[in-house]
Protein backbone atom coordinates (compact mmCIF):
# COMPACT_ATOMS: atom_id res chain seq x y z
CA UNK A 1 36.00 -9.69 -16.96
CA UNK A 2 34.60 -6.58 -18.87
CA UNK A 3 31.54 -5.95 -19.77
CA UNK A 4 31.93 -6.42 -23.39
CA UNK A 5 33.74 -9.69 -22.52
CA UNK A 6 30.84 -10.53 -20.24
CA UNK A 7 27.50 -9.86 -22.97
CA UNK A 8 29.84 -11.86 -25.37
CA UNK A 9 29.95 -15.01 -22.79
CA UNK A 10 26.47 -14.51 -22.27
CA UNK A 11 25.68 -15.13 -25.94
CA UNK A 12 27.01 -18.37 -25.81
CA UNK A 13 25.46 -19.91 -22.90
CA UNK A 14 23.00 -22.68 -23.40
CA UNK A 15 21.53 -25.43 -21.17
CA UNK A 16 22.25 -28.64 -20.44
CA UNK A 17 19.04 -30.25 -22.27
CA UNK A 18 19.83 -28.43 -25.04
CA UNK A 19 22.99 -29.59 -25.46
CA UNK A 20 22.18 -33.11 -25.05
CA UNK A 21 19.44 -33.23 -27.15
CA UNK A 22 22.40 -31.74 -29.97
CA UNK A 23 24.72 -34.52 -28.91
CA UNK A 24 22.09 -36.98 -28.78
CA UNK A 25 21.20 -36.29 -32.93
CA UNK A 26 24.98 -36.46 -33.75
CA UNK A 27 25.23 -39.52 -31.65
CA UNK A 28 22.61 -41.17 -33.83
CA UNK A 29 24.01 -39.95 -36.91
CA UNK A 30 27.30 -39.77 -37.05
CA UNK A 31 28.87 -42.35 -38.57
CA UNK A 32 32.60 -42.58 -40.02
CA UNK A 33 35.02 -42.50 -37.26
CA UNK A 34 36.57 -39.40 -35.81
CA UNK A 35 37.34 -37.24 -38.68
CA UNK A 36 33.76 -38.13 -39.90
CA UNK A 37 32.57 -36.51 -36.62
CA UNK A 38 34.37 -33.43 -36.58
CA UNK A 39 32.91 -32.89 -39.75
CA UNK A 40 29.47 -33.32 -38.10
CA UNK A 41 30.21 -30.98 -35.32
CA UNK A 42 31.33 -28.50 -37.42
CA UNK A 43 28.44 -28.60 -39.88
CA UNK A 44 26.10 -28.37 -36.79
CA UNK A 45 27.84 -26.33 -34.27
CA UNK A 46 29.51 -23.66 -36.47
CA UNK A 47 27.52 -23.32 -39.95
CA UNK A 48 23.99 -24.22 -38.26
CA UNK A 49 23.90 -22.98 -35.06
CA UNK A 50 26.69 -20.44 -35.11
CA UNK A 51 27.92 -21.21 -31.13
CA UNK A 52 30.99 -21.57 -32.44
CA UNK A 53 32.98 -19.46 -34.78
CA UNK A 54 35.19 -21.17 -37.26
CA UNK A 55 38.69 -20.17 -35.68
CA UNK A 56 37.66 -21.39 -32.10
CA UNK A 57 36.39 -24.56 -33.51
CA UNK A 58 40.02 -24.82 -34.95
CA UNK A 59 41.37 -23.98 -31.92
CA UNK A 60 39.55 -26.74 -30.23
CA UNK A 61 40.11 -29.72 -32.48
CA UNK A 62 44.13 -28.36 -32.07
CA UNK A 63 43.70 -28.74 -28.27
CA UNK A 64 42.23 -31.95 -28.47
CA UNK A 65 44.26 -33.44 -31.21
CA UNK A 66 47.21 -32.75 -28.23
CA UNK A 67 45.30 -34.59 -25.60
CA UNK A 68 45.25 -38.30 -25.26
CA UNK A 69 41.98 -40.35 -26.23
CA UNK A 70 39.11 -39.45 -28.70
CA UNK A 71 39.36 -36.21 -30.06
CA UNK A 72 35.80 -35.60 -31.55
CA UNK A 73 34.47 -37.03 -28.17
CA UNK A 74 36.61 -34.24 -26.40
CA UNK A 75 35.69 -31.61 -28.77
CA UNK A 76 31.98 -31.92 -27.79
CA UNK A 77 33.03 -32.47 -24.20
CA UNK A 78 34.83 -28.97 -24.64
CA UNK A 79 31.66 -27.35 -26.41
CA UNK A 80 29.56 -28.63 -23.86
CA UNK A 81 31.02 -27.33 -21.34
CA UNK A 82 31.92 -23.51 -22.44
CA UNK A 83 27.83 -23.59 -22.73
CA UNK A 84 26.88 -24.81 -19.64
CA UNK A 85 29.83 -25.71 -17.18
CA UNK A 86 30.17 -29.88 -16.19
CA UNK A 87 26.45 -30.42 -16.60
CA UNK A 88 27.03 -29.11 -20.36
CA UNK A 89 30.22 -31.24 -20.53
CA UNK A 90 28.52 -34.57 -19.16
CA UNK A 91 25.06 -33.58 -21.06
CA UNK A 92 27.37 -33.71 -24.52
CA UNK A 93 29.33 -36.79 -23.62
CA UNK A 94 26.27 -38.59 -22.91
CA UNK A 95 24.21 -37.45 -25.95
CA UNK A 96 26.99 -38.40 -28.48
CA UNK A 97 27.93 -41.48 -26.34
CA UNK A 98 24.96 -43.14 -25.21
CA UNK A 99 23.69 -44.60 -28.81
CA UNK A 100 26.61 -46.14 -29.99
CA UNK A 101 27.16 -47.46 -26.40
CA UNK A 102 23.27 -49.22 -26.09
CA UNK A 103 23.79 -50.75 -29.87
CA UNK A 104 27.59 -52.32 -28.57
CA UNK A 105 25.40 -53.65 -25.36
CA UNK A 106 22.98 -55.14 -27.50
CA UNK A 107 25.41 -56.41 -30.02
CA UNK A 108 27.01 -57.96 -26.61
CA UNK A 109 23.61 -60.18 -25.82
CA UNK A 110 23.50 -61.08 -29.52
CA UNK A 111 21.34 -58.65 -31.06
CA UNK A 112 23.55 -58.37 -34.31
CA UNK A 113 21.55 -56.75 -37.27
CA UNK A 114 20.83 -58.50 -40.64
CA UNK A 115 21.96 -57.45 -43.94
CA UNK A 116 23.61 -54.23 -43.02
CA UNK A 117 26.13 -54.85 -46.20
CA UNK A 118 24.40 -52.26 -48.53
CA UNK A 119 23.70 -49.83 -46.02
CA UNK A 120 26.84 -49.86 -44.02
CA UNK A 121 28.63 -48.88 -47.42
CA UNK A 122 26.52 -46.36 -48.06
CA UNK A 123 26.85 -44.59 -44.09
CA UNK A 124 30.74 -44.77 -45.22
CA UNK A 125 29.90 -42.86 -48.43
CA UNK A 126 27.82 -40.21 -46.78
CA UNK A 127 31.03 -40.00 -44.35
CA UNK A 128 33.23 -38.89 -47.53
CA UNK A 129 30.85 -36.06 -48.41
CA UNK A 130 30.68 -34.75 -44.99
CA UNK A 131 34.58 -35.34 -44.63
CA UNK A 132 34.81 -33.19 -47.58
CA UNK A 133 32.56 -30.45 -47.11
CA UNK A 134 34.51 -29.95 -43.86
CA UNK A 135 38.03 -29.98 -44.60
CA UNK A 136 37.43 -27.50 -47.90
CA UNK A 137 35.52 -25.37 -45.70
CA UNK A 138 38.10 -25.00 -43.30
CA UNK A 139 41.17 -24.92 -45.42
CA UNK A 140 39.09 -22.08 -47.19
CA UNK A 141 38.64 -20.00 -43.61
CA UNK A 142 41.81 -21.28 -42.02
CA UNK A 143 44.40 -21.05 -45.23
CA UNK A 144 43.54 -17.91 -46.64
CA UNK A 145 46.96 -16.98 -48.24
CA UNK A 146 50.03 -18.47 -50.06
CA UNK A 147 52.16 -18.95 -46.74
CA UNK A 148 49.06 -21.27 -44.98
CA UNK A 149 47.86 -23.16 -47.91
CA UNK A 150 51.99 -24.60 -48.28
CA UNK A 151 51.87 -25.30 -44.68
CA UNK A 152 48.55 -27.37 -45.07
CA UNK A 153 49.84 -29.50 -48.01
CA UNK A 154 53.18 -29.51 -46.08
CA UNK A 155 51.22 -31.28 -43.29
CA UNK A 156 49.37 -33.37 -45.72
CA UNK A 157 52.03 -34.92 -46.89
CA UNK A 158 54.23 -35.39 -43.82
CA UNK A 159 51.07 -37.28 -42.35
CA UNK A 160 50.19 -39.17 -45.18
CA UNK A 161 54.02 -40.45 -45.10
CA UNK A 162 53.63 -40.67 -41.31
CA UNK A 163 50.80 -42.32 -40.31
CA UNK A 164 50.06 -42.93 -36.87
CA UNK A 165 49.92 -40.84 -33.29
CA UNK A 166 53.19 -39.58 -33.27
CA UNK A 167 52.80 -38.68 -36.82
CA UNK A 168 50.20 -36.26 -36.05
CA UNK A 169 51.49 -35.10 -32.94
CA UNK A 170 54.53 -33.91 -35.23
CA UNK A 171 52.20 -32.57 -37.61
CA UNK A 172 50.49 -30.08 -34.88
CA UNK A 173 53.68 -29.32 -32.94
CA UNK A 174 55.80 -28.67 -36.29
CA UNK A 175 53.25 -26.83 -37.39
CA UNK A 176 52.69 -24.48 -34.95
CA UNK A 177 56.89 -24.00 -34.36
CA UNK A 178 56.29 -22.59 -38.29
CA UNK A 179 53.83 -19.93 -37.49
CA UNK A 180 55.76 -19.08 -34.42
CA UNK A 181 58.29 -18.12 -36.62
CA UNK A 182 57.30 -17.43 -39.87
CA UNK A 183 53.61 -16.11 -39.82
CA UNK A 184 52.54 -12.80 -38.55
CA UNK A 185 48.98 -12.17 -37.77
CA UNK A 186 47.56 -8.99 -38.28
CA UNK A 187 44.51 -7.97 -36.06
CA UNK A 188 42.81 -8.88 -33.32
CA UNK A 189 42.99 -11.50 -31.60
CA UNK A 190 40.40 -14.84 -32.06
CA UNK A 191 39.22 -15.60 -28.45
CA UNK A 192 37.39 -18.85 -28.23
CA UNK A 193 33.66 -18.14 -27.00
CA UNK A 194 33.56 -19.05 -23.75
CA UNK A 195 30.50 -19.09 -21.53
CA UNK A 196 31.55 -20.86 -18.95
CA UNK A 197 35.46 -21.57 -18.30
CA UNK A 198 36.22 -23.57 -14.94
CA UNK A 199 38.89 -21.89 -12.28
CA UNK A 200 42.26 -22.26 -11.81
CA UNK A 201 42.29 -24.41 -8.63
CA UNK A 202 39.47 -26.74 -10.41
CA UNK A 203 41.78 -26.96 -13.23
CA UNK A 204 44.98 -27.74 -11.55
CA UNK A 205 42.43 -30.37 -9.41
CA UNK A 206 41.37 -32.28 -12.40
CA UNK A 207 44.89 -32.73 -13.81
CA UNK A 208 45.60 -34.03 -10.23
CA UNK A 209 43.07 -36.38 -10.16
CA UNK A 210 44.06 -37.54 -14.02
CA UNK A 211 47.91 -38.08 -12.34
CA UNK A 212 46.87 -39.88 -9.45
CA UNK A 213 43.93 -42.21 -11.14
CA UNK A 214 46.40 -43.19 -14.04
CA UNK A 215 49.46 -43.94 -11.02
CA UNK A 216 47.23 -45.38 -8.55
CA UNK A 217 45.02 -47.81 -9.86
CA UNK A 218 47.54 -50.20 -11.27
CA UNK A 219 48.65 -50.16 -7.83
CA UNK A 220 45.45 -50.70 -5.97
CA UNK A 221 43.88 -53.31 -8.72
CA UNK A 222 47.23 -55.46 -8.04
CA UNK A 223 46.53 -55.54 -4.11
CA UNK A 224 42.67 -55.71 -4.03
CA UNK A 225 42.82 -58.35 -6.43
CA UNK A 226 38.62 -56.79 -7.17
CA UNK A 227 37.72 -57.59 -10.97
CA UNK A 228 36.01 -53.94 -11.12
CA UNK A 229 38.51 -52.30 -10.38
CA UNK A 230 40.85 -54.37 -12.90
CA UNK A 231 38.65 -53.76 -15.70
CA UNK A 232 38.07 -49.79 -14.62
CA UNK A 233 42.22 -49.79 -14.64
CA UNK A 234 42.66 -51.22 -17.80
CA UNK A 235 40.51 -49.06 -19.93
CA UNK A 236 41.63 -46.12 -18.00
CA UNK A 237 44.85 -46.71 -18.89
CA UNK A 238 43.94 -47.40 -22.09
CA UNK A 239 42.39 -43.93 -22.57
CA UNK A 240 45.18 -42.10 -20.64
CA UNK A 241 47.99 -43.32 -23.04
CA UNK A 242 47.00 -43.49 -26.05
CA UNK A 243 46.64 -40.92 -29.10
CA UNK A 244 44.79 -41.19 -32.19
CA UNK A 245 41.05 -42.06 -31.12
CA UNK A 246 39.15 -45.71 -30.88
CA UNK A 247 41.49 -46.97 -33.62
CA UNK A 248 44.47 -46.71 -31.90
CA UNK A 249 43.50 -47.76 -28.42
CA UNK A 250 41.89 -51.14 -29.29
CA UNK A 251 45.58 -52.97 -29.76
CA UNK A 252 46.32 -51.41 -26.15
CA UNK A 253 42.98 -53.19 -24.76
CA UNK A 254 43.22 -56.35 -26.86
CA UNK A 255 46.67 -56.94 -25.42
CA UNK A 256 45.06 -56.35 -21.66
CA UNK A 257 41.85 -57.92 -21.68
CA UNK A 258 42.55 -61.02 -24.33
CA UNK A 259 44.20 -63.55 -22.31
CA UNK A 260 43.06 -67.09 -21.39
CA UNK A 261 40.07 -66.60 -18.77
CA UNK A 262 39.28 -63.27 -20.47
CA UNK A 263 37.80 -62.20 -23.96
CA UNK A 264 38.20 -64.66 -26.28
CA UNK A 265 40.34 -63.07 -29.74
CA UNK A 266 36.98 -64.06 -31.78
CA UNK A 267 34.52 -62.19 -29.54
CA UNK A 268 36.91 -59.13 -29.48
CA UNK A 269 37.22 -59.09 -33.27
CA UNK A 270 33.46 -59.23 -33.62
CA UNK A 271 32.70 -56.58 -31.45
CA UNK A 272 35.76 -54.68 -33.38
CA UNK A 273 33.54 -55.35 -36.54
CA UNK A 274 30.35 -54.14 -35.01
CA UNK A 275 31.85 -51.01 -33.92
CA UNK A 276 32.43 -49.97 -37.47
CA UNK A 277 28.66 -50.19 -37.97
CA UNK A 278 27.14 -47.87 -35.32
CA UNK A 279 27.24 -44.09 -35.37
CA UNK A 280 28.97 -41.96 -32.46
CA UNK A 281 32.86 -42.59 -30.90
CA UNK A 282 34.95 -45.87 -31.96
CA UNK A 283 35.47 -45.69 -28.08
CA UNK A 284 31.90 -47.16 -27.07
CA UNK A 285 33.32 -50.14 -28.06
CA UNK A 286 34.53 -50.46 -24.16
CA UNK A 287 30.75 -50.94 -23.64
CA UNK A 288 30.97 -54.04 -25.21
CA UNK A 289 33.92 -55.40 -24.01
CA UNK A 290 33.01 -54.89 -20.37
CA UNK A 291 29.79 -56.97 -20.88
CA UNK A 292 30.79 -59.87 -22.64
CA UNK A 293 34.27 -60.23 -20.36
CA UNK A 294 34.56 -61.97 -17.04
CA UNK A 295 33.15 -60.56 -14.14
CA UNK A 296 31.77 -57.63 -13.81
CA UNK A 297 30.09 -58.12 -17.18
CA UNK A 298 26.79 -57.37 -18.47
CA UNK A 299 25.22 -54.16 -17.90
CA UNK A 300 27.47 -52.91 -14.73
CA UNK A 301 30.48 -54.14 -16.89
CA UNK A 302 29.40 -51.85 -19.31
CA UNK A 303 29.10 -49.28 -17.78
CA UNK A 304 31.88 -49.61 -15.18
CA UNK A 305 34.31 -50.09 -18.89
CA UNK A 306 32.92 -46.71 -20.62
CA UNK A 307 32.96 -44.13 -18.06
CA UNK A 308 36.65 -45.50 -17.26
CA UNK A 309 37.58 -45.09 -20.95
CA UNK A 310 36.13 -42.11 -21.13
CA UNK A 311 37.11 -40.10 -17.83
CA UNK A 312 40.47 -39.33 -18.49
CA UNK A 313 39.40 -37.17 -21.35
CA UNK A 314 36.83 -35.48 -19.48
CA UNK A 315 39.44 -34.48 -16.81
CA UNK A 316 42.35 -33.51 -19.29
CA UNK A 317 39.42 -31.04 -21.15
CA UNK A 318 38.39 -29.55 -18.03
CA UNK A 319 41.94 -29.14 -17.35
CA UNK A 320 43.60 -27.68 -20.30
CA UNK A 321 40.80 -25.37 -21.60
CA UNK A 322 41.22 -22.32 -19.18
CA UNK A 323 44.60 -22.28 -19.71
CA UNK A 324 44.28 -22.72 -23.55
CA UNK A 325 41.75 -20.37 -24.05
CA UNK A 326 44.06 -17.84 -22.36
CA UNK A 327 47.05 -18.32 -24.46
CA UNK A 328 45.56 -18.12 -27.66
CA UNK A 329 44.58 -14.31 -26.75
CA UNK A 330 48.55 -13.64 -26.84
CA UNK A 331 50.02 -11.92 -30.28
CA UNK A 332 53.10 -14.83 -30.49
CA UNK A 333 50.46 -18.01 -29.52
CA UNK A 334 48.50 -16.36 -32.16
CA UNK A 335 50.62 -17.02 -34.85
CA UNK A 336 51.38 -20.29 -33.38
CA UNK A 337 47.90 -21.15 -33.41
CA UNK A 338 47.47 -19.91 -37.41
CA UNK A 339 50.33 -22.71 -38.04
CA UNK A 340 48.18 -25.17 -36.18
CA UNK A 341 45.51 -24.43 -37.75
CA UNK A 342 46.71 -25.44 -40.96
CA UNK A 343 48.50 -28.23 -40.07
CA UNK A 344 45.17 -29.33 -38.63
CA UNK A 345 43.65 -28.75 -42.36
CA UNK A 346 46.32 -30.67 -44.16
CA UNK A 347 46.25 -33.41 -41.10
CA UNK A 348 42.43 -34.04 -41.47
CA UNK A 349 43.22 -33.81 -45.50
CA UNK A 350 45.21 -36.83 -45.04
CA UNK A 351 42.97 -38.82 -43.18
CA UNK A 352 40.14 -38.05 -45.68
CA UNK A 353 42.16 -39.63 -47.99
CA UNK A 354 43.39 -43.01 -45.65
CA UNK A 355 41.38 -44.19 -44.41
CA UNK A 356 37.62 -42.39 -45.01
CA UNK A 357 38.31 -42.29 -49.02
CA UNK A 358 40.35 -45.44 -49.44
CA UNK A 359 37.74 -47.53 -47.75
CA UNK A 360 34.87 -46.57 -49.00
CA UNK A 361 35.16 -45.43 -52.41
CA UNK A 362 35.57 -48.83 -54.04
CA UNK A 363 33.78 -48.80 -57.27
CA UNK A 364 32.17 -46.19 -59.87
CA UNK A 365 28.89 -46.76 -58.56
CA UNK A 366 30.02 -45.50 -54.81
CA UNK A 367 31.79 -42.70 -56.41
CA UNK A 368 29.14 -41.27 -57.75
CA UNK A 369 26.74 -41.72 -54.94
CA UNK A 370 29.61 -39.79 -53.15
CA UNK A 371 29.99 -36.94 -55.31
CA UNK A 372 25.64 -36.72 -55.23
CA UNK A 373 25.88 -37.06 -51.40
CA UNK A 374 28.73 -33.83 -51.24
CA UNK A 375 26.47 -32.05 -54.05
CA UNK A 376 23.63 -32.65 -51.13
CA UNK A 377 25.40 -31.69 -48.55
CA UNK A 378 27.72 -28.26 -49.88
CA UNK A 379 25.40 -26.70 -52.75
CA UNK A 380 21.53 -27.54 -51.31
CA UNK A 381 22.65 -27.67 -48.02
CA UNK A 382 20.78 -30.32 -47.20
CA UNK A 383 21.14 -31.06 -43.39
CA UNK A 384 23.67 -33.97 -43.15
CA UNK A 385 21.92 -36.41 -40.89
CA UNK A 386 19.20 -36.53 -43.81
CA UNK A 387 22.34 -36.92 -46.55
CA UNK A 388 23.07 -39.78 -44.07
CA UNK A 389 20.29 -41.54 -44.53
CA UNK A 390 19.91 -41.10 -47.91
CA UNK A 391 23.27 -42.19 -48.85
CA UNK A 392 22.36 -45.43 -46.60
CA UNK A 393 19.44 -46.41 -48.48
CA UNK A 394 21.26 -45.81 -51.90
CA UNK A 395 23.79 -48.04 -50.67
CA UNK A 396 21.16 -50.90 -49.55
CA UNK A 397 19.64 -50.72 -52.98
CA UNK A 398 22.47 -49.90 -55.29
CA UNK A 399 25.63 -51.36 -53.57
C-alpha cells in the first residue's frame, strides 16, 4: 500500500460506536422497504457525512444487488466494515437491525399498535420523496452523457417489464456486458474508500464457511432431529437462495415453516402485515417468526431465526468486497462498472415506480403531501428522518 493510498484509508476510518449509533438512527427511521433505504444511506452516508463518495456507493449497491439476501442490509454491512473491520460490520447490522427486530418481537407477544392507518400512509409518502431525491441524484452523477442516460431508461424498462430477481440480475449483468463494450472511461480510476478491507485467506474462509453452512445443515437438522437447528436451517437457507430482499424470501419461508404443527397461515400473514409498518430491513420479520413458531420460540427463537437469516449475507460481504474493490481499479471493469452503474439507476427507477409510487400515491391529497415532502427533502434540505416524521403526522391528520 502507498502512502497516498494509506492517508486516503486513514480518512475513512471510524469506530464501531460511531457507526452504530448511524445505523441505529436509520434503523429507526427508515421506513419503505429496500429501495427506500438505499435512499437513506445515501442521503446520510454520501451527501451528509461524505464517507462515501457517490461512485463507490454505486459500486456497492452493484455488489450487493449480485449477492443473495437484503441488499440495503448488506450495503451498510459493507460500509461498516471498510470503517472499522467486523466490529464496524456487526456494529451496522445491529444498529439498522435491532429496531425493526424488538417492534416484530413485541408484535409477536401481542403488542400491535392502534390506529397506525394515517400514519403508516404517510411513512410510505415520505418513502417516495426520499426514493426520489435519490435516484435523480444518482442518475445525475452516474448518467452524465447521452450513451448512460439510454442505458438507464434501457434498464428501466427491461425491469419494469421484468419484474422479479432474475429480472434484475439481467438488468446488472446486461448492463455491465454494455459498458464492457461500448463505454470508454476516460480518467482515473474510482477506487472505493476503503479503510479497512479483510485478507485474502479470511475472504476465501468466509465463502467456505457460506458453502459448507448452506450444504451442511440440511444434513445435520435431518439427523439431529434438534428444533434449533431446524429453524436456524430454514432461514439460512432462506437467506442463502434467494434474491430480491424481505419481499422475495417470505414465499421461501412460508412454504418451510407453515405446515400443520408450525405457524399457522393467519399468524404468518399478520406478522407479514406488521412488517410493512416498522422502519429498518423487511428481513426482521424472521424475528417474529422464530418467536411465535414451535419450539425454540420466544426470545431465543428470535434471535436464533435473525442472525440465521442474516449470516449468510454477512459472510458473502466479507467475502466478495476485497476482491471487488480490486477489480473495479482495472481500465476494462471500469467501464463495466459505468454500465452497472446505470443499469442500477434505471433498476431503482423502476422500483420507485412499482411498488414505492404505486402503493402509496393513491389520491390527490397524498400526492401533494409527496411532492411537499421531496420539496423538504431536495431544495431545504431538510434532514430526512425529520421529513419522516413530518410526512407521518400529515398522514395521521390528513389521510
Amino acid at each position: 500500500m502507498t502512502d497516498a493510498s494509506r492517508d486516503h484509508a486513514e480518512l475513512n476510518r471510524g469506530s464501531a460506536r460511531e457507526i452504530f449509533a448511524t445505523f441505529l438512527k436509520l434503523g429507526l427511521t427508515s421506513f419503505g422497504g429496500p429501495v427506500a433505504h438505499l435512499g437513506y444511506f445515501r442521503e446520510e452516508m454520501v451527501r451528509r457525512r461524505r464517507w462515501l463518495t457517490e461512485d463507490a456507493y454505486a459500486n456497492l449497491v452493484a455488489l450487493c444487488q449480485f449477492l443473495p439476501g437484503p441488499a440495503s442490509s448488506q450495503v451498510g454491512m459493507a460500509i461498516g466494515l471498510m470503517r472499522a473491520g467486523p466490529l464496524g460490520m456487526a456494529a451496522a447490522w445491529l444498529g439498522f437491525t435491532l429496531p425493526s427486530a424488538l417492534l416484530m418481537l413485541a408484535f409477536a407477544y401481542g403488542a400491535t399498535a392502534i390506529g397506525m392507518g394515517g400514519w403508516l400512509d404517510g411513512l410510505k409518502i415520505a418513502a417516495v420523496a426520499v426514493v426520489a431525491d435519490a435516484v435523480i441524484g444518482m442518475a445525475r452523477n452516474l448518467c452524465p452523457d447521452r450513451a448512460r442516460k439510454t442505458l438507464a431508461i434501457i434498464a428501466a424498462a427491461f425491469a419494469a417489464s421484468v419484474p422479479g430477481p432474475w429480472g434484475q440480475i439481467a438488468v446488472i449483468a446486461g448492463g455491465g456486458l454494455v459498458g464492457l463494450a461500448l463505454l470508454r472511461i476516460e480518467g482515473k480510476a474510482a477506487v472505493m474508500p476503503v479503510g479497512y478491507l479483510p485478507g485474502r485467506t479470511a475472504s476465501l474462509t468466509a465463502f467456505a464457511i457460506f458453502a459448507i453452512l448452506l450444504a451442511g445443515l440440511p444434513l445435520l437438522a435431518g439427523t439431529t432431529g434438534n428444533p434449533g437447528i431446524a429453524l436456524f436451517d430454514t432461514l439460512y437457507r432462506a437467506g442463502s437462495l434467494v434474491f430480491g430482499g424481505g419481499h422475495v424470501v417470505l414465499p421461501l419461508i412460508e412454504s418451510e415453516l407453515v405446515h400443520p404443527g408450525g405457524l399457522t397461515r393467519e399468524a404468518f400473514l399478520a406478522g407479514y402485515g406488521a412488517a410493512q409498518a416498522v422502519p429498518g430491513p423487511l428481513f426482521s420479520f424472521a424475528a417474529y417468526v422464530g418467536a411465535i413458531g414451535p419450539a425454540p420460540n420466544g426470545v431465543a427463537g428470535a434471535v436464533i431465526a435473525l442472525i440465521a437469516a442474516f449470516l449468510p449475507s454477512a459472510l458473502l460481504v466479507y467475502a466478495a468486497l476485497r476482491f471487488w474493490t480490486r477489480l473495479a481499479v482495472d481500465a476494462r471493469i471500469r467501464n463495466a462498472m459505468a454500465g452497472i452503474n446505470a443499469a442500477v439507476v434505471g433498476l431503482l427507477g423502476a422500483a420507485f415506480w412499482d411498488p414505492v409510487v404505486t402503493s402509496s400515491i393513491t389520491s390527490g391529497r397524498a400526492l401533494a403531501l409527496a411532492l411537499l415532502a421531496y420539496a423538504a427533502l431536495a431544495l431545504w434540505r431538510v434532514p430526512a428522518w425529520a421529513v419522516v416524521m413530518g410526512a407521518a403526522l400529515a398522514g395521521a391528520a390528513l389521510l
